[in-house]
Protein backbone atom coordinates (compact mmCIF):
# COMPACT_ATOMS: atom_id res chain seq x y z
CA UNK A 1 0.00 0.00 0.00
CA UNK A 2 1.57 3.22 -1.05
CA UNK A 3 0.21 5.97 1.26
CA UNK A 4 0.14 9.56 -0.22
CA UNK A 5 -0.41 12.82 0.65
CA UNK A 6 -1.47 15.30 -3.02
CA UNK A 7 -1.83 18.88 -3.16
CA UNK A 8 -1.49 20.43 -6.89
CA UNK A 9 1.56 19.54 -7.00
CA UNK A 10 2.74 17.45 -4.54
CA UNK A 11 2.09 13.73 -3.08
CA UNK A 12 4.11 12.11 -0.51
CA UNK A 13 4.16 8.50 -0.99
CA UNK A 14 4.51 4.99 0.92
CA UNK A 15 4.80 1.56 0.44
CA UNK A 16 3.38 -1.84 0.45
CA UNK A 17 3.21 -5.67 -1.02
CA UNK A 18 -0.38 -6.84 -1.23
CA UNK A 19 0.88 -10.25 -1.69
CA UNK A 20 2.59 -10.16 1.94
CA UNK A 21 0.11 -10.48 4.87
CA UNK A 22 2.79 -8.70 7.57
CA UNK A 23 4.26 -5.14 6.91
CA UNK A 24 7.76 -4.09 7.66
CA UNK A 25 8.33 -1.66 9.83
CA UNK A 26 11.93 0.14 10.63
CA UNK A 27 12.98 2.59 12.94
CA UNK A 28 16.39 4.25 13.81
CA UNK A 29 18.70 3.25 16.53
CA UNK A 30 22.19 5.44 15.88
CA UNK A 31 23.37 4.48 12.29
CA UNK A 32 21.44 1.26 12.43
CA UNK A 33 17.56 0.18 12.00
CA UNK A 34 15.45 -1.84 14.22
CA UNK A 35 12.87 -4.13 12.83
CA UNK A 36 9.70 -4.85 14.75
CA UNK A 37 7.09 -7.40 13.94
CA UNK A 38 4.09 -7.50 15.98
CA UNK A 39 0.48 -9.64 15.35
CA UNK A 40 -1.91 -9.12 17.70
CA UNK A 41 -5.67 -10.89 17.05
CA UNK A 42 -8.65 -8.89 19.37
CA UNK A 43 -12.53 -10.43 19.17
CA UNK A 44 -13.88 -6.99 19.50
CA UNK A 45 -14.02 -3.55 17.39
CA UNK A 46 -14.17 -0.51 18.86
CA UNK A 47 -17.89 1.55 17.63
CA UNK A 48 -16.84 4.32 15.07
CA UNK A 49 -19.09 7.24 14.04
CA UNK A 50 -19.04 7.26 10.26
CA UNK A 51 -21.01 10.42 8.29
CA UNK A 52 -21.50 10.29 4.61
CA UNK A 53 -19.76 11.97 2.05
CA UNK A 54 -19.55 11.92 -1.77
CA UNK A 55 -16.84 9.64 -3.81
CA UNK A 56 -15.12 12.02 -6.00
CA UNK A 57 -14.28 9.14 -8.76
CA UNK A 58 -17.83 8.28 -9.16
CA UNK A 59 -19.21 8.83 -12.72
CA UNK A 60 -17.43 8.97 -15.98
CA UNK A 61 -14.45 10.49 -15.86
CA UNK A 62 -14.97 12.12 -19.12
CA UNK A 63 -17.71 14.08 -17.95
CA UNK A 64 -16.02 15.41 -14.97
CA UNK A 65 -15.27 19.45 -15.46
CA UNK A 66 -12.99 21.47 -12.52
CA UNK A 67 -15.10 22.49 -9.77
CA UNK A 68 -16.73 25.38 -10.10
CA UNK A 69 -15.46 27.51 -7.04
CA UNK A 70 -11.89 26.24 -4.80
CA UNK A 71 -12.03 28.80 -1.70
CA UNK A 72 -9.91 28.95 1.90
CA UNK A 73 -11.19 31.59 4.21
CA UNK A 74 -9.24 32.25 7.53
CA UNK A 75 -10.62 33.60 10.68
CA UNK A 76 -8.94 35.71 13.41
CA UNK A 77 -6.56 33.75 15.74
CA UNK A 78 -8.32 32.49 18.68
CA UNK A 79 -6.30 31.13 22.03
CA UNK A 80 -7.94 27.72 22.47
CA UNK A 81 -9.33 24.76 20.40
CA UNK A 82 -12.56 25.19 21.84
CA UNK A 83 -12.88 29.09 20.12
CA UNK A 84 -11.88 27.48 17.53
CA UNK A 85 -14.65 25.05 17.12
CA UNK A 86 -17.19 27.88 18.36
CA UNK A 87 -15.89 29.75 15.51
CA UNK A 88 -16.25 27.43 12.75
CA UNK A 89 -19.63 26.29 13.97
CA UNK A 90 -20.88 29.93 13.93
CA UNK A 91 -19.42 30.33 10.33
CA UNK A 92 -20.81 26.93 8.99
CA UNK A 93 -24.15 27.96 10.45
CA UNK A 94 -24.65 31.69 8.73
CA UNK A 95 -23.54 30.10 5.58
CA UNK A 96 -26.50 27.71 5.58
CA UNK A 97 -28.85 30.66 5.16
CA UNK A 98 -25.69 32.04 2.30
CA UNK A 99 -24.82 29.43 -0.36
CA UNK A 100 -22.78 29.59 -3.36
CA UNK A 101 -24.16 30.10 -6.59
CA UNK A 102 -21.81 27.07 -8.58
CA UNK A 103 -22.89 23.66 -8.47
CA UNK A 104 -19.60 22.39 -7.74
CA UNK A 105 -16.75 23.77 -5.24
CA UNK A 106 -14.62 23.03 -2.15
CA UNK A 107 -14.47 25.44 0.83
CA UNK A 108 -11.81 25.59 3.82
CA UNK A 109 -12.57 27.51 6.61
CA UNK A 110 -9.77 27.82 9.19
CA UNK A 111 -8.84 29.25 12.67
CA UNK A 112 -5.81 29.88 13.53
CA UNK A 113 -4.90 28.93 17.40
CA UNK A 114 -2.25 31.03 19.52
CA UNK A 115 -1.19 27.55 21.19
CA UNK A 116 0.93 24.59 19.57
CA UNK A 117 -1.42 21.57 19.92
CA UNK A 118 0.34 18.22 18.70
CA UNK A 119 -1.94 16.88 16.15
CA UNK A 120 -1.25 13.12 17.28
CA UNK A 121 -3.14 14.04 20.83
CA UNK A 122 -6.03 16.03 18.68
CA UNK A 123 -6.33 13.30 16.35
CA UNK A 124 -6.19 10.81 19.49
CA UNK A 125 -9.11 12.98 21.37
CA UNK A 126 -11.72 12.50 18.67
CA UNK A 127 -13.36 9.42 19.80
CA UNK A 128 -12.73 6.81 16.93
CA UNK A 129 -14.44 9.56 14.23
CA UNK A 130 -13.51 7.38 10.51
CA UNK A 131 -12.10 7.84 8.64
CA UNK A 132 -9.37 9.68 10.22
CA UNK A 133 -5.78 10.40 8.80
CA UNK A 134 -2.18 11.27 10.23
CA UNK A 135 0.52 12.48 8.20
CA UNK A 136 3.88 14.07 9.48
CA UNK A 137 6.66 16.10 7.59
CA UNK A 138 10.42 16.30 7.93
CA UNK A 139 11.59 19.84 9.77
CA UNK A 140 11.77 22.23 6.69
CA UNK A 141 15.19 24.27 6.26
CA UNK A 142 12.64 26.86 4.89
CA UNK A 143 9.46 28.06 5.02
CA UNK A 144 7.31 24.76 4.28
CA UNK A 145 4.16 26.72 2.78
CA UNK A 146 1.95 29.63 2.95
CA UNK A 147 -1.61 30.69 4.47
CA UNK A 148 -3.53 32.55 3.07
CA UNK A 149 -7.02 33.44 2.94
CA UNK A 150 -6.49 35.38 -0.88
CA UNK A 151 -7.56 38.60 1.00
CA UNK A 152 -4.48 39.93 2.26
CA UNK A 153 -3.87 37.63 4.96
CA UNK A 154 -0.18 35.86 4.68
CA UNK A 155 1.75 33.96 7.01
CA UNK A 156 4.75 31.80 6.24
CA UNK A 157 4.86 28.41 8.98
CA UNK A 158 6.81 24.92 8.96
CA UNK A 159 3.97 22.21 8.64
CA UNK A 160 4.83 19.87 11.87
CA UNK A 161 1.91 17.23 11.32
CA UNK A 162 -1.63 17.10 10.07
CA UNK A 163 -4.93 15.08 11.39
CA UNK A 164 -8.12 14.58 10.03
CA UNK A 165 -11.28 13.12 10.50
CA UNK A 166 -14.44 12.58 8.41
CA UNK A 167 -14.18 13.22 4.25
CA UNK A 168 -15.18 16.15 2.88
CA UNK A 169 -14.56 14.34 -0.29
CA UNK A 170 -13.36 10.49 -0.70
CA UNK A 171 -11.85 8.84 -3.73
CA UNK A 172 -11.54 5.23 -3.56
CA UNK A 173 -12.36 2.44 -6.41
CA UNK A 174 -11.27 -1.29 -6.94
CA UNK A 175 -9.96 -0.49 -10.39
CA UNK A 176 -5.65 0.34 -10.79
CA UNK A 177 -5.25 4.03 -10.13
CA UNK A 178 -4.76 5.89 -13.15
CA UNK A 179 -4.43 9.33 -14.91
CA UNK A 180 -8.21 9.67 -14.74
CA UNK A 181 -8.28 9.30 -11.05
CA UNK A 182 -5.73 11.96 -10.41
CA UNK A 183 -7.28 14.35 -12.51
CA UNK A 184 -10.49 13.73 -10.11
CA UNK A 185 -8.94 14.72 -7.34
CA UNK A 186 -6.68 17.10 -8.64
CA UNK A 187 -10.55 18.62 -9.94
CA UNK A 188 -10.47 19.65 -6.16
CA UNK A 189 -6.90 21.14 -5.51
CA UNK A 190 -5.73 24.42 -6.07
CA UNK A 191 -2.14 26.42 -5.75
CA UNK A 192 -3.69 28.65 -4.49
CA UNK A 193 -5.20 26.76 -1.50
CA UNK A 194 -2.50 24.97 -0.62
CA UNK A 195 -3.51 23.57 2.56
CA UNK A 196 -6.93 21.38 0.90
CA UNK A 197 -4.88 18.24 0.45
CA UNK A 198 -5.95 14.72 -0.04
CA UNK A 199 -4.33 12.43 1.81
CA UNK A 200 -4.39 8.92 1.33
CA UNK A 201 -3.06 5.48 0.13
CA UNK A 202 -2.02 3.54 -3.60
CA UNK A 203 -1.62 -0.22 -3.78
CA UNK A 204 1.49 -0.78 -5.88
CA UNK A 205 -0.10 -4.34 -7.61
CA UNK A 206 -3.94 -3.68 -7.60
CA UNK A 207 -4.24 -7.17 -10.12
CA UNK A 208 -2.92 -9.15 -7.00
CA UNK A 209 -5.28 -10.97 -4.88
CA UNK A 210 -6.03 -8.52 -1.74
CA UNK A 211 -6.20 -10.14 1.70
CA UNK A 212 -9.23 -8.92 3.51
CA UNK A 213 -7.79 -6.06 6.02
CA UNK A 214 -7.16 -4.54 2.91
CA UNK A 215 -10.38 -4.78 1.03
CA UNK A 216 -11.84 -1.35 2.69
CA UNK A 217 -8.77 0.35 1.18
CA UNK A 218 -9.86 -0.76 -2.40
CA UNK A 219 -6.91 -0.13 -5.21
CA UNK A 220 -6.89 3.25 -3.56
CA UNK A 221 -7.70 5.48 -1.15
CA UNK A 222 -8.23 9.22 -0.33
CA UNK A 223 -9.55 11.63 1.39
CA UNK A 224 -9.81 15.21 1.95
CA UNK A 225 -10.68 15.68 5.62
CA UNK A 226 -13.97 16.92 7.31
CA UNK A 227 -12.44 18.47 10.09
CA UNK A 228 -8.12 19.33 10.33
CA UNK A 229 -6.03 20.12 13.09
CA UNK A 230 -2.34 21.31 11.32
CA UNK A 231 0.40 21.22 13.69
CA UNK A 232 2.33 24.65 12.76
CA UNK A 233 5.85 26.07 14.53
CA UNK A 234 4.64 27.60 17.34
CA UNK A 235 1.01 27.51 16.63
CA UNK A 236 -1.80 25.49 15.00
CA UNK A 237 -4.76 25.72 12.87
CA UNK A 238 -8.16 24.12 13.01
CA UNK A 239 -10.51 23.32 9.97
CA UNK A 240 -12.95 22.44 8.36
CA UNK A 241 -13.55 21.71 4.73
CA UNK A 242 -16.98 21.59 2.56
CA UNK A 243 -16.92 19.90 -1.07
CA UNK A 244 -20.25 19.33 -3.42
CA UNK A 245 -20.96 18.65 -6.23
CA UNK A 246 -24.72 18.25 -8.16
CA UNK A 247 -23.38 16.00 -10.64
CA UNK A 248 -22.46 13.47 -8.22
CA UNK A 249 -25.85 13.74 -6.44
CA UNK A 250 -24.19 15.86 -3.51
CA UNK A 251 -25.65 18.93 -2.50
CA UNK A 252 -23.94 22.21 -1.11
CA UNK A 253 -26.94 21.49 1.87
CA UNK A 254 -26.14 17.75 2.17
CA UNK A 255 -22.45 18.58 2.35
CA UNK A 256 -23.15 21.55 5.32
CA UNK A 257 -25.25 19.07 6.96
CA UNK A 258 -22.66 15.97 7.02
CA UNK A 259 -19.85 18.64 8.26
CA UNK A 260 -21.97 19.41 10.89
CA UNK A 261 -22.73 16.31 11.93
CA UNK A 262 -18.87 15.54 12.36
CA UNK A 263 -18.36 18.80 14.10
CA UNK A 264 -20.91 18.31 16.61
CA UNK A 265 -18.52 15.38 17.27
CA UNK A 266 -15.19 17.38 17.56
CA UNK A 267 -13.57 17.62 21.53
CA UNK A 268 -11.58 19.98 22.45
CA UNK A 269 -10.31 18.65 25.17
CA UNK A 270 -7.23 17.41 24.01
CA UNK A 271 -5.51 15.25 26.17
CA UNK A 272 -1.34 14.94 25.52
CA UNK A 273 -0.57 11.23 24.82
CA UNK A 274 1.74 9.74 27.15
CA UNK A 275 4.22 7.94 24.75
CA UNK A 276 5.55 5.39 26.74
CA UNK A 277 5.75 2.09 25.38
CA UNK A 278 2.41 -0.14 26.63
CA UNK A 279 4.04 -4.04 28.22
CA UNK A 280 2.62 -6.32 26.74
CA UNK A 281 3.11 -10.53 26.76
CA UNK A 282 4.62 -11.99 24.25
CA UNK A 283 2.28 -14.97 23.44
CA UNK A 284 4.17 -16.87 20.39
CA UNK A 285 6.47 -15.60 17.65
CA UNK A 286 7.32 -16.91 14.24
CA UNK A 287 9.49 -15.24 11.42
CA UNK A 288 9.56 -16.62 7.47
CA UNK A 289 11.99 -17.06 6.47
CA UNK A 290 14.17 -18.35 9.76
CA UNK A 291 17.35 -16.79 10.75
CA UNK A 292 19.21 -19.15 8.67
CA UNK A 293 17.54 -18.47 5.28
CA UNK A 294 17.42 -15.28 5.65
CA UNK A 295 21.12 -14.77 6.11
CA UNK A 296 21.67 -16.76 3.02
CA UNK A 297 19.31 -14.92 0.97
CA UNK A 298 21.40 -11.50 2.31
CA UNK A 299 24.76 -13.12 1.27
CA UNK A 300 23.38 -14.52 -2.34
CA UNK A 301 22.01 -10.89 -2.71
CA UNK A 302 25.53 -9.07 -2.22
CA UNK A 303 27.40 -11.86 -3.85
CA UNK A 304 25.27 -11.32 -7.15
CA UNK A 305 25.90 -7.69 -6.38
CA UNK A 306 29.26 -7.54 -6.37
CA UNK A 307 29.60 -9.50 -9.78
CA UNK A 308 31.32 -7.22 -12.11
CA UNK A 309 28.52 -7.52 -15.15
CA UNK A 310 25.77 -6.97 -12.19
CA UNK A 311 23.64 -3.90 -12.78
CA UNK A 312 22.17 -4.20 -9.65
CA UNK A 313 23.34 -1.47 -6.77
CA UNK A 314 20.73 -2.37 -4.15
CA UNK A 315 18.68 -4.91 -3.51
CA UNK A 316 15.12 -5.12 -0.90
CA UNK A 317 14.72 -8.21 0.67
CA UNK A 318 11.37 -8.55 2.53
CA UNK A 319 11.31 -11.03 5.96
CA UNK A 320 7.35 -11.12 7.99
CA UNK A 321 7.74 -11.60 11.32
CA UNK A 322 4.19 -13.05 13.19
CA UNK A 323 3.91 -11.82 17.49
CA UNK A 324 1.14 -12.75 19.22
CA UNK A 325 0.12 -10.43 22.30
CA UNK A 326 -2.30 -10.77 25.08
CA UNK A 327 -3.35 -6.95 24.61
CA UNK A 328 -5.12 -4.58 22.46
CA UNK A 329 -3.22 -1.96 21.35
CA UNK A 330 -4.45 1.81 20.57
CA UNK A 331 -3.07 2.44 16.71
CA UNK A 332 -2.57 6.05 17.25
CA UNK A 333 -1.03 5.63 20.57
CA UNK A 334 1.57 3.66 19.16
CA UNK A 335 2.13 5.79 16.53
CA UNK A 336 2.82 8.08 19.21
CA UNK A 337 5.21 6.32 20.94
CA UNK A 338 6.77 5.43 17.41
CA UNK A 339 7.11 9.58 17.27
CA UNK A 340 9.64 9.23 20.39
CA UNK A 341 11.94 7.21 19.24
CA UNK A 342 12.43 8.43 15.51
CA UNK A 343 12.49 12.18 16.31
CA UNK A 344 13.30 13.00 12.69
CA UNK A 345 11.20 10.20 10.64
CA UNK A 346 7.64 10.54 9.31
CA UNK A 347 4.62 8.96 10.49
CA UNK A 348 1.01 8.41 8.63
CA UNK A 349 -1.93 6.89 9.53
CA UNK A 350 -5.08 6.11 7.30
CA UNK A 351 -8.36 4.30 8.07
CA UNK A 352 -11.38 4.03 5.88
CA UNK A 353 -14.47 3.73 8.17
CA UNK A 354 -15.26 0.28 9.87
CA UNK A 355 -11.36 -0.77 8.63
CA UNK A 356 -8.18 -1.79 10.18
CA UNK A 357 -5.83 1.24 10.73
CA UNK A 358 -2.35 1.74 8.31
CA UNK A 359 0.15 3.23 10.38
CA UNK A 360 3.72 3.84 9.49
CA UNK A 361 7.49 5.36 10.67
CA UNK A 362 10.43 5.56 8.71
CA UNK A 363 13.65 7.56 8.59
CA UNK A 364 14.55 7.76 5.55
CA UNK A 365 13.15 8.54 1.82
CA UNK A 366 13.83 5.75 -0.67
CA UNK A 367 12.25 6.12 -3.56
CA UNK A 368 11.37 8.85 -5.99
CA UNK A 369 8.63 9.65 -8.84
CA UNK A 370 8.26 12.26 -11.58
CA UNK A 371 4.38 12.24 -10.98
CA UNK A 372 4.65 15.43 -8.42
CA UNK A 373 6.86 17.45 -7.53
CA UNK A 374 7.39 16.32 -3.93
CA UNK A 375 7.61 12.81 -2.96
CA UNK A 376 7.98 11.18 0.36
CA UNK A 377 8.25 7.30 0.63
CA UNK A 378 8.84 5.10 3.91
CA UNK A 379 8.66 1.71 5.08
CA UNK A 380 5.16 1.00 6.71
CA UNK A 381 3.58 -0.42 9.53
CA UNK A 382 -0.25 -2.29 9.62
CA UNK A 383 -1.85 -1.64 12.46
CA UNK A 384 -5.60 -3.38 12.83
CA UNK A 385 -8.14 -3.40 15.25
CA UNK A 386 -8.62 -7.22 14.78
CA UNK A 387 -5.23 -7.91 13.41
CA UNK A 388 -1.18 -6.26 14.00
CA UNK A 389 0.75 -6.79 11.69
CA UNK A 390 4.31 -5.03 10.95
CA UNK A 391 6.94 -5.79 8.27
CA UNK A 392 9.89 -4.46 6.38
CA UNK A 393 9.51 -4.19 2.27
């Protein structure tokens, strides 16, 4: 599963094999990684609240022209999240009685905070609201981006993390993703806006058979958040997004309605996680292949290496390790603790609704692609509710 985050013209992007059951993750220690593999089977799921929203590749694809209307407006900075929410509720409900005259559009409306609020204990506060996202960036030598409201308002921050919950707008389909589907969500992006992002997942072999923690995720996955809490230098931001569309049969009045629905839903009470590491009991353990193979699959991989007609440079070898627990364990917690102990890696997190959760932490970027002009790529954890799974690709 590749997991991406697009704006106009970027996507940062992750990685997975369908046709492996256990994901790989790898975190730094010094110079060195550590690999973790971790299976953990619960008989319950945690109740989610789920509110409907449109599917942006619905349709034919043909017939799909830009929206008609791509909009952020920003509000005066308030001190808490809770002004925050009071504010956005106010301005969702006066524009009820206001809306826009296109038929299509996508509208951000966003309060800045005078507080630094980790999005990790926001995201971790909302009370298992799917889907829900979690994407982290590297600490930007520069400026990372701009908001702006397009009326004068400008302010240059580093982008520390972002959260989300509910979809404004979704894209997801069994099909391969293709030109077509990018072009339906970039319908919805905008320079100009450069903080409505889609944020979501690719499967890098969508004609392999898919296991079923997977099946929610379809070929891919994306979504443009309900409700956003950006993690800024010094500050934060809280928002709220509102896409429609007639042509898909989605309403700028259904759309109000569903982001009020999730709003009503928001806390802000946001409790900082702890991030220490939960003890757990090791039930049973397995790895494929054993020590022994895999140490002579690593030596026939640099022997045909170092042959002197050998293209090759580098080679991936993937290992599964299987660990039973006797615990549940909280995927954004962990992701949490992940945080702690590689300061300067990047996390994610996606889960569709009533789905397992994706969660990943990686140090370094290893692959690139000429689709966008930013790319980020890690190695990836799978976190479920009903399964844990973690591997190295």
């Amino acid at each position: 599963m590749a997991t991406a985050t697009l704006a106009r013209h970027s996507l940062a992007h992750f990685m997975d094999l369908e046709s492996i059951k256990y994901s790989i993750a790898a975190q730094p220690v010094s110079r060195r990684q550590s690999l973790h593999l971790f299976y953990h089977r619960c008989y319950h799921h945690k109740p989610c609240s789920v509110v409907a929203s449109m599917n942006g590749c619905q349709g034919n694809p043909r017939d799909r022209a830009p929206v008609g209307s791509i909009e952020t407006r920003t509000f005066p900075a308030v001190p808490s999240p809770a002004l925050a929410t009071d504010t956005l509720n106010l301005a969702i409900s006066e524009m009820k009685a206001d809306p826009p005259l296109f038929t299509s559009g996508i509208l951000r409306l966003q309060v800045p905070i005078q507080q630094q609020i980790e999005a990790i204990d926001w995201l971790h506060s909302q009370h298992q609201i799917h889907p829900r996202c979690f994407f982290s960036g590297r600490r930007q030598s520069k400026d990372f981006t701009e908001v702006t409201n397009g009326n004068g308002y400008k302010k240059s921050n580093n982008v520390v993390s972002v959260a989300g919950v509910g979809s404004a707008v979704l894209f997801r389909n069994d099909h391969p993703f293709c030109y077509n589907d990018w072009k339906s969500i970039k319908r919805f992006l905008s320079a100009n806006c450069p903080l409505i992002r889609a944020y979501g997942a690719i499967r890098f072999d969508a004609r392999a058979n898919i296991s079923s923690e997977w099946e929610p995720f379809g070929s891919f996955y994306f979504i443009i958040p309900q409700v956003e809490l950006d993690e800024l230098d010094g500050c934060s931001m809280l928002a709220t997004t509102i896409a429609w569309d007639n042509a898909f049969s989605w309403t700028w009045e259904q759309a109000v309605d569903a982001v009020e629905a999730t709003m009503t839903q928001i806390s802000s009470n946001v409790v900082k996680l702890s991030k220490e590491v939960t003890r757990s009991f090791i039930i049973s353990s397995s790895h494929i292949p054993s020590k022994m193979y895999w140490d002579l699959a690593v030596e026939r991989a640099l022997q045909i290496i170092n042959r002197s007609s050998s293209p090759l440079t580098k080679v991936v070898l993937a290992r599964s390790s299987k660990i039973v627990i006797a615990n549940d364990i909280d995927p954004i917690a962990w992701l949490a603790c992940l945080q702690v102990e590689g300061e300067n890696a990047y996390q994610f997190c996606l889960q569709p609704p009533n789905a397992p959760a994706f969660i990943g932490n990686t140090a370094s970027l290893i692959m690139n692609l000429d689709i966008v002009n930013r790319l980020l790529s890690c190695l990836c954890i799978l976190l479920t509710e009903s399964a844990c799974m973690v591997g190295l690709y």
